[in-house]
C-alpha atoms as a PDB file:
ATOM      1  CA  UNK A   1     -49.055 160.864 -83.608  1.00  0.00           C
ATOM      2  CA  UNK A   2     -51.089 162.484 -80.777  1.00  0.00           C
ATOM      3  CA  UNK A   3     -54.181 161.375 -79.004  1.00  0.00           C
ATOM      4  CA  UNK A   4     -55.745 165.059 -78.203  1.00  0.00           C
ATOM      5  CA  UNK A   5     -56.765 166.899 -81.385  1.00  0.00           C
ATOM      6  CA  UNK A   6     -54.903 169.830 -81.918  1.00  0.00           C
ATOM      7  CA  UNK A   7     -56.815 173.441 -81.630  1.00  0.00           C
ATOM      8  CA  UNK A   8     -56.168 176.265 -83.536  1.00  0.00           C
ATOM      9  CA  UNK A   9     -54.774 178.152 -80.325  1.00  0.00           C
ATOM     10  CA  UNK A  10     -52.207 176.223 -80.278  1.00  0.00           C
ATOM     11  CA  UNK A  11     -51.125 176.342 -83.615  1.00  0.00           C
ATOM     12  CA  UNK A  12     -51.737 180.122 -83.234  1.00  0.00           C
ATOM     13  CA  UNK A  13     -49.485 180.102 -80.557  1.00  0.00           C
ATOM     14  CA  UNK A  14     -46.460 178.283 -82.418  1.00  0.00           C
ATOM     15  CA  UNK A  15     -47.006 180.611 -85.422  1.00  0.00           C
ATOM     16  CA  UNK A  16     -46.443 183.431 -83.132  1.00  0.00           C
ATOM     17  CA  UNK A  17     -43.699 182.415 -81.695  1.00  0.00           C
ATOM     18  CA  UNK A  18     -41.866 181.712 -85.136  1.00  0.00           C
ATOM     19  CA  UNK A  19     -42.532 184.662 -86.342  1.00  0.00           C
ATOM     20  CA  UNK A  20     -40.484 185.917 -83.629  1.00  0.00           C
ATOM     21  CA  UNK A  21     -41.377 190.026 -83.661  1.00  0.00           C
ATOM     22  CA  UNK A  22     -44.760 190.015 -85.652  1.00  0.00           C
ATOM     23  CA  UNK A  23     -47.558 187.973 -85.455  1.00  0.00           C
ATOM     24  CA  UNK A  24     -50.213 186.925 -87.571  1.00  0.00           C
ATOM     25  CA  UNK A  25     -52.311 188.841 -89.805  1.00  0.00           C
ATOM     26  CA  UNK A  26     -56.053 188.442 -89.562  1.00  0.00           C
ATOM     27  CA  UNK A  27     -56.009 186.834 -93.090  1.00  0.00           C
ATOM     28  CA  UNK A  28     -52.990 184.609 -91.781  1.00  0.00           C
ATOM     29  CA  UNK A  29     -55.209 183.467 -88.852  1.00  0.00           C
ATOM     30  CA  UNK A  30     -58.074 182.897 -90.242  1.00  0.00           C
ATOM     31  CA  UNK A  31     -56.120 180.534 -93.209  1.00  0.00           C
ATOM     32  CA  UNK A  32     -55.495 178.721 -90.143  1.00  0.00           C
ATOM     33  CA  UNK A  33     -58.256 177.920 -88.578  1.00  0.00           C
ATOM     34  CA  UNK A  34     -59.316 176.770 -92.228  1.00  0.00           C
ATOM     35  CA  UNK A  35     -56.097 174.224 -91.981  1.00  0.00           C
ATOM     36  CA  UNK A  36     -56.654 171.991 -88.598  1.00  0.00           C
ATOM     37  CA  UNK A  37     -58.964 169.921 -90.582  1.00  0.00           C
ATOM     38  CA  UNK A  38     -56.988 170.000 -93.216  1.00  0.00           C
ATOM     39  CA  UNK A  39     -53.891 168.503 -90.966  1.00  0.00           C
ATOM     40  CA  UNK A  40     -56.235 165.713 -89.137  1.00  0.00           C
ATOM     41  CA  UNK A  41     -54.651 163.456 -90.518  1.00  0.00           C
ATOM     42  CA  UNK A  42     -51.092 163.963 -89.552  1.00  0.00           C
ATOM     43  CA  UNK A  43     -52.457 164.753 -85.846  1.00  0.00           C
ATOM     44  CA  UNK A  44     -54.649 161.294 -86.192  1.00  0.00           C
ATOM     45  CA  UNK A  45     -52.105 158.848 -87.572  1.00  0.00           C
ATOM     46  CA  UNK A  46     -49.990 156.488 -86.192  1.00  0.00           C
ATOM     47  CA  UNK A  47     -47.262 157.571 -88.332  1.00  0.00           C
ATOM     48  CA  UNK A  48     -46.962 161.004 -89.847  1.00  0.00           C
ATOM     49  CA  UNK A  49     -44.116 161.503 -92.706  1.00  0.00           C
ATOM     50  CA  UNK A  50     -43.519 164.749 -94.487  1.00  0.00           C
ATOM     51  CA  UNK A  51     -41.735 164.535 -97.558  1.00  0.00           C
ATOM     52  CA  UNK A  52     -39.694 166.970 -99.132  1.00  0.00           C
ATOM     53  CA  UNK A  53     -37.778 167.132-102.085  1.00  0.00           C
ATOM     54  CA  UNK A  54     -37.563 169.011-105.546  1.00  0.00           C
ATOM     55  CA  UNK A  55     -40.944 169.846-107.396  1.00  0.00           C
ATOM     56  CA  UNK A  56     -38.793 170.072-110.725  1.00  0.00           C
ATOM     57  CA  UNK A  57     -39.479 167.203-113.449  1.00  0.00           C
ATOM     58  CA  UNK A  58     -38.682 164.431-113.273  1.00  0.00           C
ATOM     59  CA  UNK A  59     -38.042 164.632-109.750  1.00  0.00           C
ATOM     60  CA  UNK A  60     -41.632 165.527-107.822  1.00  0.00           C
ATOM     61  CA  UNK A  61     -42.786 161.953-109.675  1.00  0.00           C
ATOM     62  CA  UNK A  62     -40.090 160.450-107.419  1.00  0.00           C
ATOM     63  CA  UNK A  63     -41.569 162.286-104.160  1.00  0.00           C
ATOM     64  CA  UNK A  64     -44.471 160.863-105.464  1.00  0.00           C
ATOM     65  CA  UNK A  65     -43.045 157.237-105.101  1.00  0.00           C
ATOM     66  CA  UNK A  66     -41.576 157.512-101.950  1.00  0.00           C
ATOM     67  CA  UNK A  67     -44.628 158.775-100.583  1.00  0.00           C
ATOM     68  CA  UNK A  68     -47.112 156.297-102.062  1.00  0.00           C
ATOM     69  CA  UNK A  69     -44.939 153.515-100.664  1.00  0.00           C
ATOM     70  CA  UNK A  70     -44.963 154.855 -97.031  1.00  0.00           C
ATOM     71  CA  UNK A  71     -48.807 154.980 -97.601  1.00  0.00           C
ATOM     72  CA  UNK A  72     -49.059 151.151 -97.655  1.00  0.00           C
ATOM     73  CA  UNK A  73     -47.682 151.060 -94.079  1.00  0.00           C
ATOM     74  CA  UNK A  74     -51.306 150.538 -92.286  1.00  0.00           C
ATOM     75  CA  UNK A  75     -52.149 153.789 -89.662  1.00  0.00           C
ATOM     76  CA  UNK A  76     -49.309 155.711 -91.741  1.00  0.00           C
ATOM     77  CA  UNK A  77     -49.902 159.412 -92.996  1.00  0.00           C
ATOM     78  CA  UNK A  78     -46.833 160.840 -95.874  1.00  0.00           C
ATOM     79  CA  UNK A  79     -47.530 163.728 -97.269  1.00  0.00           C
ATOM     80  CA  UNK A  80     -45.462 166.652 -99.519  1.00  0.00           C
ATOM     81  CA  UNK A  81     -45.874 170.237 -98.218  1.00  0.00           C
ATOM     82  CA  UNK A  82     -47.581 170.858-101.517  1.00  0.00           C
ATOM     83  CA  UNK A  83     -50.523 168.552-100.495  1.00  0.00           C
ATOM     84  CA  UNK A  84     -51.409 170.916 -97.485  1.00  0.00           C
ATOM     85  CA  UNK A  85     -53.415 173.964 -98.798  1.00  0.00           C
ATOM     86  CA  UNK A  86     -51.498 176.588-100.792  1.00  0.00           C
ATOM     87  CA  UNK A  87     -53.315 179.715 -99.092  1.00  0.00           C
ATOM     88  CA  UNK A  88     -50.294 179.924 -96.607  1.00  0.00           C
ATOM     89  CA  UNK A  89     -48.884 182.672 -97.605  1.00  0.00           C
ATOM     90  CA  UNK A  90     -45.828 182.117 -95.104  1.00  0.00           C
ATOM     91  CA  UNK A  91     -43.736 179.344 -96.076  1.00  0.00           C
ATOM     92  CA  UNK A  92     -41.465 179.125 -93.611  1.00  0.00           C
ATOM     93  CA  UNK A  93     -44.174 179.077 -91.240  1.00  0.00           C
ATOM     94  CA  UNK A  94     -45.913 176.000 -93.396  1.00  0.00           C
ATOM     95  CA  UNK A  95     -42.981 174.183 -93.251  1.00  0.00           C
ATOM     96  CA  UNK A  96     -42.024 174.576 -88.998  1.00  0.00           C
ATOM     97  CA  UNK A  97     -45.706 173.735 -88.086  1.00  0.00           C
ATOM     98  CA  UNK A  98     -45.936 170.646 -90.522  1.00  0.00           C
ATOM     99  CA  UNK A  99     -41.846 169.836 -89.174  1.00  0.00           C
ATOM    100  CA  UNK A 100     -43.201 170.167 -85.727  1.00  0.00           C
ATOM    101  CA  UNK A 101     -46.390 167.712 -86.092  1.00  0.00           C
ATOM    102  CA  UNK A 102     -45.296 165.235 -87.808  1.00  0.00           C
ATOM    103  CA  UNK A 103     -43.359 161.922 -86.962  1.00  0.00           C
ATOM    104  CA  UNK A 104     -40.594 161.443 -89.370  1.00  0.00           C
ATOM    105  CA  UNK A 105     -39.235 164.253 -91.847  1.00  0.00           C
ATOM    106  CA  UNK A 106     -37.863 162.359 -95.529  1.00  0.00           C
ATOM    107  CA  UNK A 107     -35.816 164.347 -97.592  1.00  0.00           C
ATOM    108  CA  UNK A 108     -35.183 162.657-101.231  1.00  0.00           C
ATOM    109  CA  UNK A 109     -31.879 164.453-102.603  1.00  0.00           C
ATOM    110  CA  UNK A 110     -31.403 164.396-105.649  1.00  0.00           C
ATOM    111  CA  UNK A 111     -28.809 167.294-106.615  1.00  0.00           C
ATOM    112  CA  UNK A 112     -28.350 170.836-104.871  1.00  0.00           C
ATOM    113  CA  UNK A 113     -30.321 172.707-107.592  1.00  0.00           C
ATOM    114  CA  UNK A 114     -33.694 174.277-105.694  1.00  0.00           C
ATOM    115  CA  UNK A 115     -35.325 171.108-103.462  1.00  0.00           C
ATOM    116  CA  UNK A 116     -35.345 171.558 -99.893  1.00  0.00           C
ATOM    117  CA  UNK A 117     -32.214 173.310 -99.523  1.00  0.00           C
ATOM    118  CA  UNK A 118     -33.514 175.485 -96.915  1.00  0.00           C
ATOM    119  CA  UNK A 119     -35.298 173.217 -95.099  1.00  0.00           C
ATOM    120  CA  UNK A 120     -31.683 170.850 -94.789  1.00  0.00           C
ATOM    121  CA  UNK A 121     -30.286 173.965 -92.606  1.00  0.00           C
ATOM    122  CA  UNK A 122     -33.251 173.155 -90.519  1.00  0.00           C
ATOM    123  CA  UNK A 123     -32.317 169.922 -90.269  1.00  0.00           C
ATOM    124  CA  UNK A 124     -28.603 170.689 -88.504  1.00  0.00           C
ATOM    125  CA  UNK A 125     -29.653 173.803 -86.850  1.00  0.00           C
ATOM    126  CA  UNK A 126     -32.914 172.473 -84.862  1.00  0.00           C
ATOM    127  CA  UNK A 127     -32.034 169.529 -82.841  1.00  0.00           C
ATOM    128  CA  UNK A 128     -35.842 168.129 -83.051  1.00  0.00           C
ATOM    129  CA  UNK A 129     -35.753 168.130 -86.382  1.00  0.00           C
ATOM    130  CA  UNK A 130     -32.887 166.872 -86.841  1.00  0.00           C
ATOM    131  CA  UNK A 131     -33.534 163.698 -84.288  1.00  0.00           C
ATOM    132  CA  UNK A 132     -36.747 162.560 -86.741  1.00  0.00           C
ATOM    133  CA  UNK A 133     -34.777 163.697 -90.290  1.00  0.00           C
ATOM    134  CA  UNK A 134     -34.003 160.364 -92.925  1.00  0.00           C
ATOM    135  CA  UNK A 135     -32.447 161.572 -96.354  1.00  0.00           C
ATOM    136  CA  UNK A 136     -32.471 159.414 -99.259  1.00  0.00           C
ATOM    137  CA  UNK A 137     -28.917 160.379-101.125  1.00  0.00           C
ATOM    138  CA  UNK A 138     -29.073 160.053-104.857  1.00  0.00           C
ATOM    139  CA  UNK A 139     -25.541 158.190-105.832  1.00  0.00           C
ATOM    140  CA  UNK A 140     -24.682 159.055-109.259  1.00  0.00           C
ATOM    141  CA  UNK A 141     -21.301 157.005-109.103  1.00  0.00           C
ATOM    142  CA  UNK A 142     -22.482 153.971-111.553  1.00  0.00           C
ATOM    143  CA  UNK A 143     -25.244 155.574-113.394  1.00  0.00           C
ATOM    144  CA  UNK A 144     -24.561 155.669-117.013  1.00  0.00           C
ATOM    145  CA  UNK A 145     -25.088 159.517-117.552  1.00  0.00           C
ATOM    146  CA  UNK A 146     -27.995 158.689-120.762  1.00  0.00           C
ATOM    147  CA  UNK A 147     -29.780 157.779-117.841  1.00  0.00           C
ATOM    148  CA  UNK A 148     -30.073 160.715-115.615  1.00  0.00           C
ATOM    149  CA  UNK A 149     -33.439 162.566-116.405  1.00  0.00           C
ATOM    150  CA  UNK A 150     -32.115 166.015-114.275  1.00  0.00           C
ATOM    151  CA  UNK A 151     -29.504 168.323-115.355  1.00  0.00           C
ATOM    152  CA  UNK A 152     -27.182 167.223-112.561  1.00  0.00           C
ATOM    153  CA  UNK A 153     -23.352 167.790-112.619  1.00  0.00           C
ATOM    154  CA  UNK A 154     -22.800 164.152-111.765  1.00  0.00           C
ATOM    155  CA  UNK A 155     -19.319 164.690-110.704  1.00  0.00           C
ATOM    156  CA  UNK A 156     -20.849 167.547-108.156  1.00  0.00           C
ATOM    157  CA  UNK A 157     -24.054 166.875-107.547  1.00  0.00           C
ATOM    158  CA  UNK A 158     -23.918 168.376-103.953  1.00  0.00           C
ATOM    159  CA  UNK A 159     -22.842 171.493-102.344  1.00  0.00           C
ATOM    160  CA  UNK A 160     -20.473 171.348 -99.303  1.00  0.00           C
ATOM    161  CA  UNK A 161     -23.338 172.319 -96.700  1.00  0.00           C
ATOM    162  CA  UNK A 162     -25.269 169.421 -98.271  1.00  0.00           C
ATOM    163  CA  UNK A 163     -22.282 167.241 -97.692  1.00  0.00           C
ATOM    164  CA  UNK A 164     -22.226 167.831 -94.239  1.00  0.00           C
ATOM    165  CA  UNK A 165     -25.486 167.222 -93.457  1.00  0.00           C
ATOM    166  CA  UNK A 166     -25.547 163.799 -95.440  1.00  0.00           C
ATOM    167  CA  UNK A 167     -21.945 162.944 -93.464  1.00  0.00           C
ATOM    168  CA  UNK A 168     -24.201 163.746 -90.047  1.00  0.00           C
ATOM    169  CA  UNK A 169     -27.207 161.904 -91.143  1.00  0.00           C
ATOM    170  CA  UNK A 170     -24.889 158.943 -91.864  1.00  0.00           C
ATOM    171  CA  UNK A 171     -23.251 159.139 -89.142  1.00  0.00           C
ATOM    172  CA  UNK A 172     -27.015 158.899 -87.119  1.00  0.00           C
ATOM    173  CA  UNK A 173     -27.698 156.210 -89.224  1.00  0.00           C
ATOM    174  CA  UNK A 174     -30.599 157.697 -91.048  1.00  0.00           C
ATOM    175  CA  UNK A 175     -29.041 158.550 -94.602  1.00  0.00           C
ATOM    176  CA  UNK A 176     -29.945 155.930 -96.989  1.00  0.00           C
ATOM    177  CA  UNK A 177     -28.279 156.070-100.690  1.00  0.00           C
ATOM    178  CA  UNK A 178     -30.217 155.346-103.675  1.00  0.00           C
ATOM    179  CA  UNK A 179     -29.110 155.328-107.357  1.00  0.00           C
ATOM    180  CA  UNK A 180     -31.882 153.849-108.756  1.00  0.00           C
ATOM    181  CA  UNK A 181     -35.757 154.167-108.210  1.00  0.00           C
ATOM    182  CA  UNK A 182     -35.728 150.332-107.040  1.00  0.00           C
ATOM    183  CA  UNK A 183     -33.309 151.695-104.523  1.00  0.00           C
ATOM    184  CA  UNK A 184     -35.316 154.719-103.575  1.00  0.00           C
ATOM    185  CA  UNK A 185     -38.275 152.600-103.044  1.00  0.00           C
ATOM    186  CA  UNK A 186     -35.917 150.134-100.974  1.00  0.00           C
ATOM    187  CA  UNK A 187     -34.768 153.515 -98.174  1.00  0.00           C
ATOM    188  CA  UNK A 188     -39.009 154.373 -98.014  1.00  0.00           C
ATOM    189  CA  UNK A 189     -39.449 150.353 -97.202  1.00  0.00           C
ATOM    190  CA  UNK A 190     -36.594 150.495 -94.589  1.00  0.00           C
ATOM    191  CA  UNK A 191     -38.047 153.725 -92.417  1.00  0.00           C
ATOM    192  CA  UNK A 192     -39.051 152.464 -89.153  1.00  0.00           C
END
């Protein structure tokens, strides 16, 4: 993604200014410095993805696909936010530095129970976000319902804010619809 490494001033710098009237704790700062060389190599490739999704069964195994298949894509980094060290204690601060670094944000929805459902307000409400955001849309239209491995409501699978968002990622031309894992790995194979 970037030439010039990036230092942990920086990084200090963005965290600070996310966390709008505080700043960070010793602890926070020092966790940190631990992570640039953790994040390398989203700052070193020539692609970064971060995927996000629901860690639920069967669902996470699905992440797992979609990122494994970007992985194939020579100079390309995809990673979940669970593969970047779990001493951040500040989510929401996890999640805007690795939005901010990283090339191409791929959500894989799957129903509105838990996933990423905070992160997709991110997606609407920060315009460079949303510019780099792809969603993969689970369709549950012609499944056979003995075939769906998540408690779904298949004839609600969404909320209404979810709708939205998939209606404006459409309408960008970055929300792909899947219904089976073929499909899913079909919308990973079609990122540019």
């Amino acid at each position: 993604m970037s030439e010039d490494p990036v230092t942990v001033d920086e990084l200090a710098e963005k965290a600070d200014e996310y966390l709008h009237e505080t700043s960070l704790t010793p602890e926070e700062y020092e966790a940190l410095k631990q992570s640039v060389a953790e994040l390398t190599p989203i700052f070193l490739a020539k692609k970064a993805y971060f995927v996000l999704g629901s860690y639920g069964q069967p669902e996470i195994r699905r992440l797992q696909l979609v990122k494994d298949r970007l992985n194939r894509d020579p100079g390309a980094y995809a990673f979940l936010m669970v593969d970047i060290r779990s001493e951040w204690t500040n989510t929401y601060l996890k999640f805007r530095l690795l939005a901010d670094y990283t090339d191409a944000i791929v959500g894989v929805a799957e129903h509105s129970q838990g996933g990423f459902l905070v992160e997709q307000g991110y997606f609407t409400a920060l315009e460079e976000y949303f510019a780099k955001t792809h969603v993969f849309k689970r369709e549950y239209d012609s499944l056979n319902t003995d075939t769906i491995d998540t408690n779904v409501d298949v004839d609600n699978p969404y909320s209404g804010m979810q709708t939205a968002i998939f209606e404006m990622l459409d309408d960008a031309g970055r929300l792909c619809r899947w219904t089976t894992e073929g499909d899913l790995v079909e919308c990973a194979e079609s990122l540019p």
